[in-house]
PDB file of N, CA and C in Angstrom:
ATOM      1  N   UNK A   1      -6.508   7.532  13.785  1.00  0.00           N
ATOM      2  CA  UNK A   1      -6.083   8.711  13.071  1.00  0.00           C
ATOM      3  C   UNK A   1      -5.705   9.822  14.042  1.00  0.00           C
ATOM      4  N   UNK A   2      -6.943   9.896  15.498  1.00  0.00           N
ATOM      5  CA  UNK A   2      -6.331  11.116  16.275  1.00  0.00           C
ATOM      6  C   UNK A   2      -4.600  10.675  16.809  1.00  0.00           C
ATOM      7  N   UNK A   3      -4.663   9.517  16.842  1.00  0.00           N
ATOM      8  CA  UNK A   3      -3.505   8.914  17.080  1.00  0.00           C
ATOM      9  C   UNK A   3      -1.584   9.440  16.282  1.00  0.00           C
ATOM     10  N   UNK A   4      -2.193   9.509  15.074  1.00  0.00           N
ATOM     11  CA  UNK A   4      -1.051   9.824  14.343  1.00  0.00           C
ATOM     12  C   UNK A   4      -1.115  11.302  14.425  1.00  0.00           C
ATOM     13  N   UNK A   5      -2.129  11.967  14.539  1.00  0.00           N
ATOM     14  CA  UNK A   5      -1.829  13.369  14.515  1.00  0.00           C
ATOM     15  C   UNK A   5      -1.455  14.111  15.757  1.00  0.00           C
ATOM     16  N   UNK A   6      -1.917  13.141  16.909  1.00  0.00           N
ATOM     17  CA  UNK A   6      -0.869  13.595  18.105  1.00  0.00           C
ATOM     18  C   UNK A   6       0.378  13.410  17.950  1.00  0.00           C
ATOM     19  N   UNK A   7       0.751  12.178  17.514  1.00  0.00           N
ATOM     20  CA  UNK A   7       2.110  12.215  17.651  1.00  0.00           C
ATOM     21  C   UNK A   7       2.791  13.102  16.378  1.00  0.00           C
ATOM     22  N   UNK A   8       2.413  13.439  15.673  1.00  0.00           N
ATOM     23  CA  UNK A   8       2.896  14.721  14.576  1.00  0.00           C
ATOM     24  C   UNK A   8       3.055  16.037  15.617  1.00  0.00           C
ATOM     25  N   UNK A   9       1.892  16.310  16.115  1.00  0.00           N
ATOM     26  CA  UNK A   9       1.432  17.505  17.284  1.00  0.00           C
ATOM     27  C   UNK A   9       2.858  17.388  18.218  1.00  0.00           C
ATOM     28  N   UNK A  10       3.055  16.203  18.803  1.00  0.00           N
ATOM     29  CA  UNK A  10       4.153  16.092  20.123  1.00  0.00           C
ATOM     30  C   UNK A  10       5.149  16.422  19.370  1.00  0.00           C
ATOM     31  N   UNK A  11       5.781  15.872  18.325  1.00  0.00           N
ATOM     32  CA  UNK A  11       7.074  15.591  17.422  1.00  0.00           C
ATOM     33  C   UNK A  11       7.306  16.947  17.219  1.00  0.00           C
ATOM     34  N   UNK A  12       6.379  17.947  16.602  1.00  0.00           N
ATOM     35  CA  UNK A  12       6.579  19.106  16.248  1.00  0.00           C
ATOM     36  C   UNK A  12       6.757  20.067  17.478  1.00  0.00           C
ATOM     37  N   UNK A  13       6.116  19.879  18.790  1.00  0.00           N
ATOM     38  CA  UNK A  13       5.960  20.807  19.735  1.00  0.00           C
ATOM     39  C   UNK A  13       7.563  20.711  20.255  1.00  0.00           C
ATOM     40  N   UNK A  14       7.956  18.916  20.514  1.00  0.00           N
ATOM     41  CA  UNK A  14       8.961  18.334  21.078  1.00  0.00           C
ATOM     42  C   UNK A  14      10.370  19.408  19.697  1.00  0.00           C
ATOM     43  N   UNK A  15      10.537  19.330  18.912  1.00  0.00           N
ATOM     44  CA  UNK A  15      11.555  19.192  18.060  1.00  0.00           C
ATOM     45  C   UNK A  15      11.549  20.879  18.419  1.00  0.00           C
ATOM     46  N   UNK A  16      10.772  21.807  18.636  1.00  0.00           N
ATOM     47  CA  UNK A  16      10.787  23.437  18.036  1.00  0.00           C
ATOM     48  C   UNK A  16      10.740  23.649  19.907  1.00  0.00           C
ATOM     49  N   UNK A  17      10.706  22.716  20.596  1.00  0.00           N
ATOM     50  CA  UNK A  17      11.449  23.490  22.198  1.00  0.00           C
ATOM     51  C   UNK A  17      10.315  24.216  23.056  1.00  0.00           C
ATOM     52  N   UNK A  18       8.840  24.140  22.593  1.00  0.00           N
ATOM     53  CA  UNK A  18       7.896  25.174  22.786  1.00  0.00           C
ATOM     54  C   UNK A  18       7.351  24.418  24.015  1.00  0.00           C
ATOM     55  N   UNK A  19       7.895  25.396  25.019  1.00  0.00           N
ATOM     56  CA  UNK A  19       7.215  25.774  26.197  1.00  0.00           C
ATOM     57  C   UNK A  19       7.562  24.161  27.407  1.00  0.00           C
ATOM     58  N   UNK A  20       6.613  23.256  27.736  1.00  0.00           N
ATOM     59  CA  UNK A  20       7.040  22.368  28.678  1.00  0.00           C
ATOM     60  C   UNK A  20       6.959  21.393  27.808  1.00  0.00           C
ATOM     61  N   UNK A  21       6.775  21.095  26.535  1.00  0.00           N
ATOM     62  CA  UNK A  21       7.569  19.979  25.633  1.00  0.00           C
ATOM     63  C   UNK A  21       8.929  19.991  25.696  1.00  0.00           C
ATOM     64  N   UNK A  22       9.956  21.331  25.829  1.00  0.00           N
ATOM     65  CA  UNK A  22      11.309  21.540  25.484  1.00  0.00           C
ATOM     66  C   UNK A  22      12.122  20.426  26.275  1.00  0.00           C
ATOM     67  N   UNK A  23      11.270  19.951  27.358  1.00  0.00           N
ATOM     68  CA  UNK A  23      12.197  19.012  28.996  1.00  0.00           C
ATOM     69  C   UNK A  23      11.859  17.428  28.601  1.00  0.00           C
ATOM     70  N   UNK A  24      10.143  17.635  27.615  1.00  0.00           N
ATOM     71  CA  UNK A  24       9.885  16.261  27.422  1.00  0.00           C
ATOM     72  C   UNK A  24      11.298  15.074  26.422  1.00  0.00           C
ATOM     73  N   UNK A  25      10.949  14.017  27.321  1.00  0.00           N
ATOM     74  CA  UNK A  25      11.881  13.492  26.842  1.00  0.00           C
ATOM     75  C   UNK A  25      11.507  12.818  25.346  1.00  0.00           C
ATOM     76  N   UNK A  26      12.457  11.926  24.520  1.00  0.00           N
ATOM     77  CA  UNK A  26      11.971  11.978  22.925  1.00  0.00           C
ATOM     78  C   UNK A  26      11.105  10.426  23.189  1.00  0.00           C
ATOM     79  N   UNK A  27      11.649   9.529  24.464  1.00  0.00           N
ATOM     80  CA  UNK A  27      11.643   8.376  24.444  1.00  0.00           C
ATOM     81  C   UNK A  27       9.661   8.298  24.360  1.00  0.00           C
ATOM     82  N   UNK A  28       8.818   9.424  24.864  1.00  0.00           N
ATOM     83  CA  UNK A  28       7.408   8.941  24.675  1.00  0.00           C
ATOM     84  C   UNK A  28       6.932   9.904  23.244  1.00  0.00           C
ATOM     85  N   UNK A  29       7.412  10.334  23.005  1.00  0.00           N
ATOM     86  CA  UNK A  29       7.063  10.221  20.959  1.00  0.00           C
ATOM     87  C   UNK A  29       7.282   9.002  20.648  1.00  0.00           C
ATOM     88  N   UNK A  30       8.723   7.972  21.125  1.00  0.00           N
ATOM     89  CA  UNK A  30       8.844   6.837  20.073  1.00  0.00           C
ATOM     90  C   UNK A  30       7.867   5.891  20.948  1.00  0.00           C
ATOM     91  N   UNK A  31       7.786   5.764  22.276  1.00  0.00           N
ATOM     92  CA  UNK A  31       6.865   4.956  22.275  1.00  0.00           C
ATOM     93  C   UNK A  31       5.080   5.112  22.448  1.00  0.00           C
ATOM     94  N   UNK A  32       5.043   6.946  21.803  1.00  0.00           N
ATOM     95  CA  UNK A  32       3.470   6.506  21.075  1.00  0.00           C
ATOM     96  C   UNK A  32       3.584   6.030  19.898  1.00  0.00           C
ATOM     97  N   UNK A  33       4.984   5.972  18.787  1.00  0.00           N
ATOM     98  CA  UNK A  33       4.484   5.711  17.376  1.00  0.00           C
ATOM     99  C   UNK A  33       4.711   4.114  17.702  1.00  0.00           C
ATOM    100  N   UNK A  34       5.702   3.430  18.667  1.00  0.00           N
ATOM    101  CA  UNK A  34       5.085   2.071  18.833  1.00  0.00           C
ATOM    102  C   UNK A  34       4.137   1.729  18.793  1.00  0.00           C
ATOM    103  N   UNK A  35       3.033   2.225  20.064  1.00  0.00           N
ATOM    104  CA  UNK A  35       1.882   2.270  20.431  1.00  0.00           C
ATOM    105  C   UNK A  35       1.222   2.136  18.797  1.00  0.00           C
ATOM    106  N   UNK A  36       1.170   3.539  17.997  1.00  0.00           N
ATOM    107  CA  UNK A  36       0.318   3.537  17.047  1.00  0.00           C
ATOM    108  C   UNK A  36       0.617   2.180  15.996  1.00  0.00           C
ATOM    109  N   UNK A  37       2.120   1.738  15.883  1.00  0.00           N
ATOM    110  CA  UNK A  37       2.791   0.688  15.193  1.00  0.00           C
ATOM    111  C   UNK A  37       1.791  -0.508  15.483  1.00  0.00           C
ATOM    112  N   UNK A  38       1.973  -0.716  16.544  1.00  0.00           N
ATOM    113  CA  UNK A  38       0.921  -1.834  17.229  1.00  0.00           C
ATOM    114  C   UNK A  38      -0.809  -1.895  16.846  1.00  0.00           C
ATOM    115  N   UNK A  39      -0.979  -0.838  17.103  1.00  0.00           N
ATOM    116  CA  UNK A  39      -2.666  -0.495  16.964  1.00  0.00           C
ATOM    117  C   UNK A  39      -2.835  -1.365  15.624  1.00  0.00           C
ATOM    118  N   UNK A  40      -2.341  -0.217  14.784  1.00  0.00           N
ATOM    119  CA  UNK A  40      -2.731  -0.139  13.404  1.00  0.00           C
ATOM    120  C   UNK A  40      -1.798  -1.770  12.690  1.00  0.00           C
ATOM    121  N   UNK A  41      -1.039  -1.988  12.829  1.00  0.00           N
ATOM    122  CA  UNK A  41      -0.816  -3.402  12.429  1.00  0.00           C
ATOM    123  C   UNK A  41      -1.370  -4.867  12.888  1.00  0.00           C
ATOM    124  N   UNK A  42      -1.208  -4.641  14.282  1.00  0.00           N
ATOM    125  CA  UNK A  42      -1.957  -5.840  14.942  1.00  0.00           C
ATOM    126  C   UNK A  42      -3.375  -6.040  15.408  1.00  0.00           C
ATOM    127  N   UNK A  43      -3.441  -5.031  16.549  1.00  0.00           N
ATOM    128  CA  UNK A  43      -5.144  -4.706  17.228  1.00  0.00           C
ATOM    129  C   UNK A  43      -5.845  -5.013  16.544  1.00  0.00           C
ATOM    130  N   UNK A  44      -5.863  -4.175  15.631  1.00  0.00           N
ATOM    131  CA  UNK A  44      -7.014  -3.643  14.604  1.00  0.00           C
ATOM    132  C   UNK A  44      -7.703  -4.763  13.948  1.00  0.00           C
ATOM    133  N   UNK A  45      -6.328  -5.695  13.315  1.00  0.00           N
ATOM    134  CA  UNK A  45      -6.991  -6.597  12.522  1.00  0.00           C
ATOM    135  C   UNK A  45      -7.462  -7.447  13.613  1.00  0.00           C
ATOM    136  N   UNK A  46      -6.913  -7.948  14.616  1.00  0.00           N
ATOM    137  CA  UNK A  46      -7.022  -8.584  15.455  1.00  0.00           C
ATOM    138  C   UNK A  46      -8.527  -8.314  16.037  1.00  0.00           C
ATOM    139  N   UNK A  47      -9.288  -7.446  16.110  1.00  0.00           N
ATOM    140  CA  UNK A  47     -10.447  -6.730  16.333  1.00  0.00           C
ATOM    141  C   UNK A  47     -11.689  -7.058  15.205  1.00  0.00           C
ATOM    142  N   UNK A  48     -10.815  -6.676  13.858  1.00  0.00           N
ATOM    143  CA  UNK A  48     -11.777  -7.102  12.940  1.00  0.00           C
ATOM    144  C   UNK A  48     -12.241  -5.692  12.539  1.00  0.00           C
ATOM    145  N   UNK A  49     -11.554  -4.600  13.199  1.00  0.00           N
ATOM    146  CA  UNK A  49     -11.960  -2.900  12.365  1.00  0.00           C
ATOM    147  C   UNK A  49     -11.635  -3.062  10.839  1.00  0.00           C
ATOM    148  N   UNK A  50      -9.977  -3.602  10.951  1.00  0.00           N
ATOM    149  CA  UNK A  50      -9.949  -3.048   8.900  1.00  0.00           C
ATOM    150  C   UNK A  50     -11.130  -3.915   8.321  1.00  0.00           C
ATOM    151  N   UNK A  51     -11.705  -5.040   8.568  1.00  0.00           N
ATOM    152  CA  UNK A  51     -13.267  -5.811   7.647  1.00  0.00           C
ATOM    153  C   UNK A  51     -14.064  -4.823   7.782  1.00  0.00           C
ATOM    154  N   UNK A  52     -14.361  -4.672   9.264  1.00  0.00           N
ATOM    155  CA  UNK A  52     -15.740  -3.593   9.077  1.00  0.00           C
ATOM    156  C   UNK A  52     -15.370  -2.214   8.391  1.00  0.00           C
ATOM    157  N   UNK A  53     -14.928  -1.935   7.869  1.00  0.00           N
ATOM    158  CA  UNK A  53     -14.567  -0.423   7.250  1.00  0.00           C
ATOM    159  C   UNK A  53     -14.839  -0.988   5.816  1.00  0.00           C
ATOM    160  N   UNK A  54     -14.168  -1.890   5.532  1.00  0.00           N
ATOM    161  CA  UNK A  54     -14.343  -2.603   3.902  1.00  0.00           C
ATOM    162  C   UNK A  54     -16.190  -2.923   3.907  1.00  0.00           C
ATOM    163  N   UNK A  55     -16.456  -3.756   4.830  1.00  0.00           N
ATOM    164  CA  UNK A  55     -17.430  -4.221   4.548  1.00  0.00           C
ATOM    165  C   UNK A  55     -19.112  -2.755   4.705  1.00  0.00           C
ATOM    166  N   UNK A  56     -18.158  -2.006   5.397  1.00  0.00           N
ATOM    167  CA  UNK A  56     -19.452  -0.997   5.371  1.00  0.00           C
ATOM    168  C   UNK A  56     -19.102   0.181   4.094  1.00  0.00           C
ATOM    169  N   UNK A  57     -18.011  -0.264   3.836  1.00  0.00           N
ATOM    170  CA  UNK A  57     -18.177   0.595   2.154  1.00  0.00           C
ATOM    171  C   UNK A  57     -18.584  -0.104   0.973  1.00  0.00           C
ATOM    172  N   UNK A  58     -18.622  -1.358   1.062  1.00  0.00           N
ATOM    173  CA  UNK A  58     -19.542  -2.142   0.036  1.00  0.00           C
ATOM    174  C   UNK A  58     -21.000  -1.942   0.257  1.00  0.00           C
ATOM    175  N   UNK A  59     -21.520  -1.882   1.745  1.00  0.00           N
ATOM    176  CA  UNK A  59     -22.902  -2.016   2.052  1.00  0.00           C
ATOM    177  C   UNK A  59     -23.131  -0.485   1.497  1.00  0.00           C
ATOM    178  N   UNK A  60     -22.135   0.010   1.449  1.00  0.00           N
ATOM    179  CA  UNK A  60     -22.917   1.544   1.219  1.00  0.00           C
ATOM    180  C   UNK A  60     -23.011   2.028  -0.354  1.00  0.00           C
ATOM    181  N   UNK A  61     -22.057   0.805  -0.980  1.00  0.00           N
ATOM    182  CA  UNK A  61     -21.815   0.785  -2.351  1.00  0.00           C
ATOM    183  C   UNK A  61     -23.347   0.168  -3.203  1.00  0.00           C
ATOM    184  N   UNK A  62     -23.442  -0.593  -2.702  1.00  0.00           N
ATOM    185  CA  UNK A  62     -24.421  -1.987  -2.657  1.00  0.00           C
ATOM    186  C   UNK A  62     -26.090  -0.662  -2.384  1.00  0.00           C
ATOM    187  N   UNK A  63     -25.782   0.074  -1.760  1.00  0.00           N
ATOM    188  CA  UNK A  63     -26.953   0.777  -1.322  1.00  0.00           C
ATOM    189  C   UNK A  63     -27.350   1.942  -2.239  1.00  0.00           C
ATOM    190  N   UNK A  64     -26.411   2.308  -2.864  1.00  0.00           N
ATOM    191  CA  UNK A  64     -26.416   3.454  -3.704  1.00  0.00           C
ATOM    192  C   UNK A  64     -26.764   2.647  -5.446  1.00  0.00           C
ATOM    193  N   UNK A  65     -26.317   1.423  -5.249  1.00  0.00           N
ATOM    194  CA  UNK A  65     -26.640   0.809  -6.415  1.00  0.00           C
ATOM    195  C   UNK A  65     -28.025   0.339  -6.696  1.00  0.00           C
ATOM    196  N   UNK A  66     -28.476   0.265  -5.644  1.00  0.00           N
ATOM    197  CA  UNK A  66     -30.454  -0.497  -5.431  1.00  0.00           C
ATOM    198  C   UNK A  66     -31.165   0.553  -5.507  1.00  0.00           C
ATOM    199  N   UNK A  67     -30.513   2.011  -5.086  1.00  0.00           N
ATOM    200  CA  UNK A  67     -31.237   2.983  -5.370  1.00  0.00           C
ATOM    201  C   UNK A  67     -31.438   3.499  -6.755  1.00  0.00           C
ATOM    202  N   UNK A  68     -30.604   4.045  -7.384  1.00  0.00           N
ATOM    203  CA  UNK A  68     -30.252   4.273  -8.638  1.00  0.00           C
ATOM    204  C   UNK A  68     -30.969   3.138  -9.769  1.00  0.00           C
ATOM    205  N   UNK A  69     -31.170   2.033  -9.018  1.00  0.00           N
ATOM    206  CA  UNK A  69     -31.835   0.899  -9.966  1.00  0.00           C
ATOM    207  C   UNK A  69     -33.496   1.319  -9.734  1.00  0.00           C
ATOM    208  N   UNK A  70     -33.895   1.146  -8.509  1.00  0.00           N
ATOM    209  CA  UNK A  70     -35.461   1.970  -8.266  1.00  0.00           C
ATOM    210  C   UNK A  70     -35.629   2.746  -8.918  1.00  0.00           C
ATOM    211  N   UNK A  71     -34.492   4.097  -8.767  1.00  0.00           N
ATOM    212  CA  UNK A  71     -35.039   5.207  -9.286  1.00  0.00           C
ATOM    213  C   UNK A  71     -35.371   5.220 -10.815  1.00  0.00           C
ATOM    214  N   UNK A  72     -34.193   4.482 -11.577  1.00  0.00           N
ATOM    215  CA  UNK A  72     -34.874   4.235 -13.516  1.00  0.00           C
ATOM    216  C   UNK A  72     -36.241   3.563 -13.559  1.00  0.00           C
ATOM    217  N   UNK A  73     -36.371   2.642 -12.905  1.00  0.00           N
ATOM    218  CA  UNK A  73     -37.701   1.770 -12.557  1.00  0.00           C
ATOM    219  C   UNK A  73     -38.817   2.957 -12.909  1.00  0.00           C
ATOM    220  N   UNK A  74     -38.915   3.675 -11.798  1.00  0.00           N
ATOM    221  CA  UNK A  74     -40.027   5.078 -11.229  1.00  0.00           C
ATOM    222  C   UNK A  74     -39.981   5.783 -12.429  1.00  0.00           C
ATOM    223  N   UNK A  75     -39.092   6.158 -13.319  1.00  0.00           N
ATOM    224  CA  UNK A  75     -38.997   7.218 -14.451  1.00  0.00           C
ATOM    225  C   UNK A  75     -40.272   6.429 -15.734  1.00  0.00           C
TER     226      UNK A  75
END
């Protein structure tokens, strides 16, 4: 995510001329959104991040549900 918002950050600094972005060239905006292209399509899964994000919002789903079941129990 810090990922995409740098390159929003560069794109915007790069496009409005401000200060020592104005000389930067455009060619490393396109190849951070490669970069991010890559991350987020290949790496990632390739890593196994997008499961663990799924799987720790079920565990947390799963956790809020055992509670809520205790807690009628206790009443």
């Amino acid at each position: 995510m810090y990922l995409i918002l740098f390159i929003v950050a560069l794109s915007a600094l790069r496009f409005f001329e401000v200060s020592v972005f104005a000389e930067l060239s455009w060619w490393w905006v396109i190849a951070l959104v490669t970069v991010a292209i890559l991350w987020f399509e290949f790496i990632e899964k390739f890593l196994g991040m997008d499961k663990r994000r799924e799987h720790d919002a079920l565990e947390k789903a799963r956790d809020e549900r055992v509670k809520r079941t205790f807690d009628k129990d206790k009443r």
